[in-house]
Structure formats: structure tokens, C-alpha cells
N, C-alpha and C. Protein backbone atom coordinates (compact mmCIF):
# COMPACT_ATOMS: atom_id res chain seq x y z
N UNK A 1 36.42 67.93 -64.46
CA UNK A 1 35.25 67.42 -65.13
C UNK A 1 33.99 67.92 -64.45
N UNK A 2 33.78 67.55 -63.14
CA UNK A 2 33.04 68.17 -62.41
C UNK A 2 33.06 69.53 -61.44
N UNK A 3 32.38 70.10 -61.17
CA UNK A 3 32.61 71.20 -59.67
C UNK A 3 32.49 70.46 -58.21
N UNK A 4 31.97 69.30 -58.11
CA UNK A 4 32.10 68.29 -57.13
C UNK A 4 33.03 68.65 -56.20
N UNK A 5 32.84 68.60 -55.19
CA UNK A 5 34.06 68.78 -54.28
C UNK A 5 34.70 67.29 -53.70
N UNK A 6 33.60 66.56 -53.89
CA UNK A 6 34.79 65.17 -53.83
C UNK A 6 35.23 65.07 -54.80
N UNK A 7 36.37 64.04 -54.25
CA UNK A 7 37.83 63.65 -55.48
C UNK A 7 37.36 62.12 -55.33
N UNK A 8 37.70 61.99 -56.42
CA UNK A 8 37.70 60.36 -56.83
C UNK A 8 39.05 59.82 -57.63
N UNK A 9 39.54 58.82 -57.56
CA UNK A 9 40.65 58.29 -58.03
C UNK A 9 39.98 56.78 -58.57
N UNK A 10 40.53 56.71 -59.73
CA UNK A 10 40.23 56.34 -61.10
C UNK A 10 41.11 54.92 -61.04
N UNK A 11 41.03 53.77 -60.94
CA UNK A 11 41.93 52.88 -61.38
C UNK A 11 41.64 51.52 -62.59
N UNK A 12 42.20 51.46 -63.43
CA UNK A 12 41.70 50.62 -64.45
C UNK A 12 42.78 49.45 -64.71
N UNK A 13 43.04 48.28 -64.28
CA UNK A 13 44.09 47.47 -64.30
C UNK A 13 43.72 46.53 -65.20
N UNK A 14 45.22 46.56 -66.36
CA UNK A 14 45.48 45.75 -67.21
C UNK A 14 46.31 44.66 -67.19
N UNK A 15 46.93 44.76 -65.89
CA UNK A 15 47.72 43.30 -65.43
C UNK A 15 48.52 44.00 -64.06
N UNK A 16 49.63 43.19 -64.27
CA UNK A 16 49.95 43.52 -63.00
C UNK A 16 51.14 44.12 -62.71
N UNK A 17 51.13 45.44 -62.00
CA UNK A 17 51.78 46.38 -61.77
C UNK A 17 51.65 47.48 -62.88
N UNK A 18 50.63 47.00 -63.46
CA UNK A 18 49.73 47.60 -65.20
C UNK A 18 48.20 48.65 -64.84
N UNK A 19 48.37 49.78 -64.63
CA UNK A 19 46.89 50.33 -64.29
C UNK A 19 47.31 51.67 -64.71
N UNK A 20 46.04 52.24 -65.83
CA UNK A 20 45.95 53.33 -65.89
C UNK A 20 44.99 53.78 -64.79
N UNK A 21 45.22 55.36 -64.31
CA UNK A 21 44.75 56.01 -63.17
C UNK A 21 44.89 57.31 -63.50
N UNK A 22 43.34 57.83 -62.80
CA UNK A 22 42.73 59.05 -63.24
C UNK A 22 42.33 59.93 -61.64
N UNK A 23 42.88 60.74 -61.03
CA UNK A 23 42.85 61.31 -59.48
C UNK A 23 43.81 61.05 -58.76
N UNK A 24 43.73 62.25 -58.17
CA UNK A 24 44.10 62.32 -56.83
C UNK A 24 44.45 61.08 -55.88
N UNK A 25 45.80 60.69 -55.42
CA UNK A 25 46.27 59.94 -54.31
C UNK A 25 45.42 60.23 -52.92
N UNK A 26 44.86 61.31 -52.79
CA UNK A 26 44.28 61.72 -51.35
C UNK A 26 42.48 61.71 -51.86
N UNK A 27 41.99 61.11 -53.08
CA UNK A 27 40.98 60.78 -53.47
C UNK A 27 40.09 60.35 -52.35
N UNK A 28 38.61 60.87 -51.83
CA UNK A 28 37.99 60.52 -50.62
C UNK A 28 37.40 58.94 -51.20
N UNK A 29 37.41 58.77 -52.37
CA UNK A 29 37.09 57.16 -52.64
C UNK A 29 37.42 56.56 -54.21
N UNK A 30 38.20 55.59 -53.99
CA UNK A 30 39.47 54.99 -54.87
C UNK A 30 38.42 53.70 -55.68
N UNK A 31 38.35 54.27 -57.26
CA UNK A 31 37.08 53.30 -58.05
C UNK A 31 38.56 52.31 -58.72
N UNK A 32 38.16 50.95 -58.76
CA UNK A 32 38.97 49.92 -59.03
C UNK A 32 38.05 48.95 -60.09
N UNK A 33 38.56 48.74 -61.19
CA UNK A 33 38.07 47.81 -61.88
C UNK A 33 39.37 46.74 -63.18
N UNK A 34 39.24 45.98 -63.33
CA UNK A 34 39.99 45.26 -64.24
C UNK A 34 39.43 45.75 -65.48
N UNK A 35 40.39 45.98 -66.60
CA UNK A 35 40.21 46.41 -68.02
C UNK A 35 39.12 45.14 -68.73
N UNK A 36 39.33 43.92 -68.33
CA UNK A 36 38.51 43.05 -68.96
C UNK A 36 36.66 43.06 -68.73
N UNK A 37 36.63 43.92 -67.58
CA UNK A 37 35.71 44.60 -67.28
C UNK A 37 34.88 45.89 -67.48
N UNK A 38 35.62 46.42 -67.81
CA UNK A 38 35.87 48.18 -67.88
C UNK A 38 34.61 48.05 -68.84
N UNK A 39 33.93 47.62 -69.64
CA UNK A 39 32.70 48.03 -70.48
C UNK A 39 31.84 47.61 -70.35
N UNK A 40 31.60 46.99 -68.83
CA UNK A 40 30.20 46.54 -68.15
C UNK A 40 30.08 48.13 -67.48
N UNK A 41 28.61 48.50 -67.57
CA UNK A 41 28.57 49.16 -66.83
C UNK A 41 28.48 49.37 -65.32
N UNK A 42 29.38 50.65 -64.72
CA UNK A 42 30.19 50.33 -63.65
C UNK A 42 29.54 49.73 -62.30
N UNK A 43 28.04 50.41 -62.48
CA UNK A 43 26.58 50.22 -61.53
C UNK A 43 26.88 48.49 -61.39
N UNK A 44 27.11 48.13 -62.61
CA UNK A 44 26.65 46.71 -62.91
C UNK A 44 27.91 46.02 -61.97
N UNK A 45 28.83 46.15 -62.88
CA UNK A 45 30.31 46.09 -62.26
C UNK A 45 30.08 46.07 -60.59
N UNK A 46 30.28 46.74 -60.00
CA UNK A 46 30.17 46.88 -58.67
C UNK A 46 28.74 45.87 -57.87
N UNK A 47 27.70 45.50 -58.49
CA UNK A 47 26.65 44.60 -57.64
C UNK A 47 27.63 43.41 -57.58
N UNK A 48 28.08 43.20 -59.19
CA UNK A 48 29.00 41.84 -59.57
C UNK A 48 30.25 41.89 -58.77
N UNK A 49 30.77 42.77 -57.86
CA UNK A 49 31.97 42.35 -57.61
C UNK A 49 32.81 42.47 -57.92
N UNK A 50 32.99 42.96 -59.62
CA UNK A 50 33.80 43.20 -60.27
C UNK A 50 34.57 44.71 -60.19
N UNK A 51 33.90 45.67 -59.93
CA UNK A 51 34.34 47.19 -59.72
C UNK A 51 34.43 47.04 -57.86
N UNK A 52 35.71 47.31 -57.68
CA UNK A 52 36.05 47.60 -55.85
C UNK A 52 35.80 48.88 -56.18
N UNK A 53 35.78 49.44 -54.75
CA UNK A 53 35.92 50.62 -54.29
C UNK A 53 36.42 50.85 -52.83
N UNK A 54 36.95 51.79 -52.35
CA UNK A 54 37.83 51.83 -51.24
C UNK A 54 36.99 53.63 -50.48
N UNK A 55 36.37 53.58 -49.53
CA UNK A 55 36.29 55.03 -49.25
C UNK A 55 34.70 55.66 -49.16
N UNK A 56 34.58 56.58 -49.41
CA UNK A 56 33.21 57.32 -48.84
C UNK A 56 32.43 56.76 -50.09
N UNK A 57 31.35 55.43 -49.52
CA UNK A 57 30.12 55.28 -50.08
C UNK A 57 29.61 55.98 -50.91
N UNK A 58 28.92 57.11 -50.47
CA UNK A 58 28.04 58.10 -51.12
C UNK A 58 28.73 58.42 -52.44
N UNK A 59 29.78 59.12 -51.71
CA UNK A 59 30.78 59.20 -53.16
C UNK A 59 30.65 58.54 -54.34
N UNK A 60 30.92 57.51 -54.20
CA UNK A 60 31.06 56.25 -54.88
C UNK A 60 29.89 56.23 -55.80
N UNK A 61 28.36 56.22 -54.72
CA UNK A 61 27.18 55.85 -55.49
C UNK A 61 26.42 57.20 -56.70
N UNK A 62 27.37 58.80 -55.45
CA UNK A 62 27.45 59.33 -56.65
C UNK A 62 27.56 59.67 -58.21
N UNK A 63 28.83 59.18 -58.38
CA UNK A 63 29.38 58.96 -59.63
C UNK A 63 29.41 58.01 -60.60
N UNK A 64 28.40 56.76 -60.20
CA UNK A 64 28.00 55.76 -60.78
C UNK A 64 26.46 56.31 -60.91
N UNK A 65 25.89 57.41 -60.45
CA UNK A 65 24.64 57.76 -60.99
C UNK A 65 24.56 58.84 -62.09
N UNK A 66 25.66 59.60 -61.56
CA UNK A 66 25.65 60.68 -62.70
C UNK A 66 26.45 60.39 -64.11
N UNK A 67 26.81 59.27 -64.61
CA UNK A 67 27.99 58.98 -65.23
C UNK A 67 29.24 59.40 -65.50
N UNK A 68 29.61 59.83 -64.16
CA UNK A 68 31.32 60.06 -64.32
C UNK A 68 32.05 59.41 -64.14
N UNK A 69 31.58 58.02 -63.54
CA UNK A 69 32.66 57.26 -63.45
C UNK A 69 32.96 56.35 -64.71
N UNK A 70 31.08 56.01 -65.50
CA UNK A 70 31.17 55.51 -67.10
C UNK A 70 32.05 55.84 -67.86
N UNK A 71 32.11 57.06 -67.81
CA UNK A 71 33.25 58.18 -68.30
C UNK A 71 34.17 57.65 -68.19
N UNK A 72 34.78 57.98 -67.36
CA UNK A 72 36.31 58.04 -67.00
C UNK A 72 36.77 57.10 -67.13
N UNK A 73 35.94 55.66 -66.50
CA UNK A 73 36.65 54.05 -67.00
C UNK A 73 36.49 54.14 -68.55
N UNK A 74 35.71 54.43 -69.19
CA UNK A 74 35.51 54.13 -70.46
C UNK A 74 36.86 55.03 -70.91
N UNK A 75 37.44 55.94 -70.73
CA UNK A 75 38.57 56.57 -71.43
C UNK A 75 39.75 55.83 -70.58
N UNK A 76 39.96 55.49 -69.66
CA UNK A 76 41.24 54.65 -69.37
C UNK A 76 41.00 53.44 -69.72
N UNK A 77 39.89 53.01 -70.30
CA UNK A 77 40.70 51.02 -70.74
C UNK A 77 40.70 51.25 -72.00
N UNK A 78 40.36 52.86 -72.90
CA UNK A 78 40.54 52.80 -73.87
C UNK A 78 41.99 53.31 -74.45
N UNK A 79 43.06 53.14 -73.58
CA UNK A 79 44.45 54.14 -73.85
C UNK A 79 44.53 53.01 -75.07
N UNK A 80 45.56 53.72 -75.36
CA UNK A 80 46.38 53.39 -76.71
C UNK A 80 47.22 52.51 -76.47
């Protein structure tokens, strides 16, 4: 999606042992949100508590500025 050289790993959980996921296992920072959440936006998500994250900050605040992470949650809580 990007030329970014960080990796990000994608997690969108719909219950339990239930998560669609988008990256890399060796992801430098692991975005976590519950599907019942997934269409707040993620900026928002994350002040609230609601979006974890695991890993390099910057990263993180990266991809919640440029909208790739809008992205990407928005296509995993939308699976089929």
C-alpha cells in the first residue's frame, strides 16, 4: 500500500479467537481494535482507549495521520 519502510500489523477482533489481520508477525507496531469499534475513527479510537497498539509510537501516529490505518481497519471489519 505504502513505500513506508515500517510494517504495521493490522488486527480487527470480532470475538474471541475471531480477528481478521492485515501484516506482518515481525510488524515494528501491532494496531488492535474491536470490530464494534472499527468505524470510529482510529485517531479517535486510540485517545478513547479503544484502538491498542503494541510497538514504535511514531509508527503508530504515523498511520493514523496519513490514513492508512482508516483504511485498512475499515476493509477488515468489513469482511464478508
Amino acid at each position: 500500500m505504502s513505500s513506508d519502510p515500517h510494517r504495521v500489523q493490522y488486527r480487527v477482533v470480532f470475538g474471541k479467537k475471531d480477528e481478521a489481520v492485515d501484516g506482518p508477525d515481525d510488524a515494528d507496531v501491532v494496531i488492535t481494535v474491536p470490530a464494534a469499534d472499527a468505524a470510529l475513527d482510529p485517531s479517535v479510537a486510540f485517545m478513547q482507549g479503544k484502538l491498542k497498539a503494541a510497538g514504535h509510537t511514531g509508527v503508530l501516529f504515523e498511520v493514523l495521520r496519513n490514513g492508512e490505518a482508516a483504511a485498512v481497519i475499515s476493509r477488515l471489519a468489513s469482511r464478508p
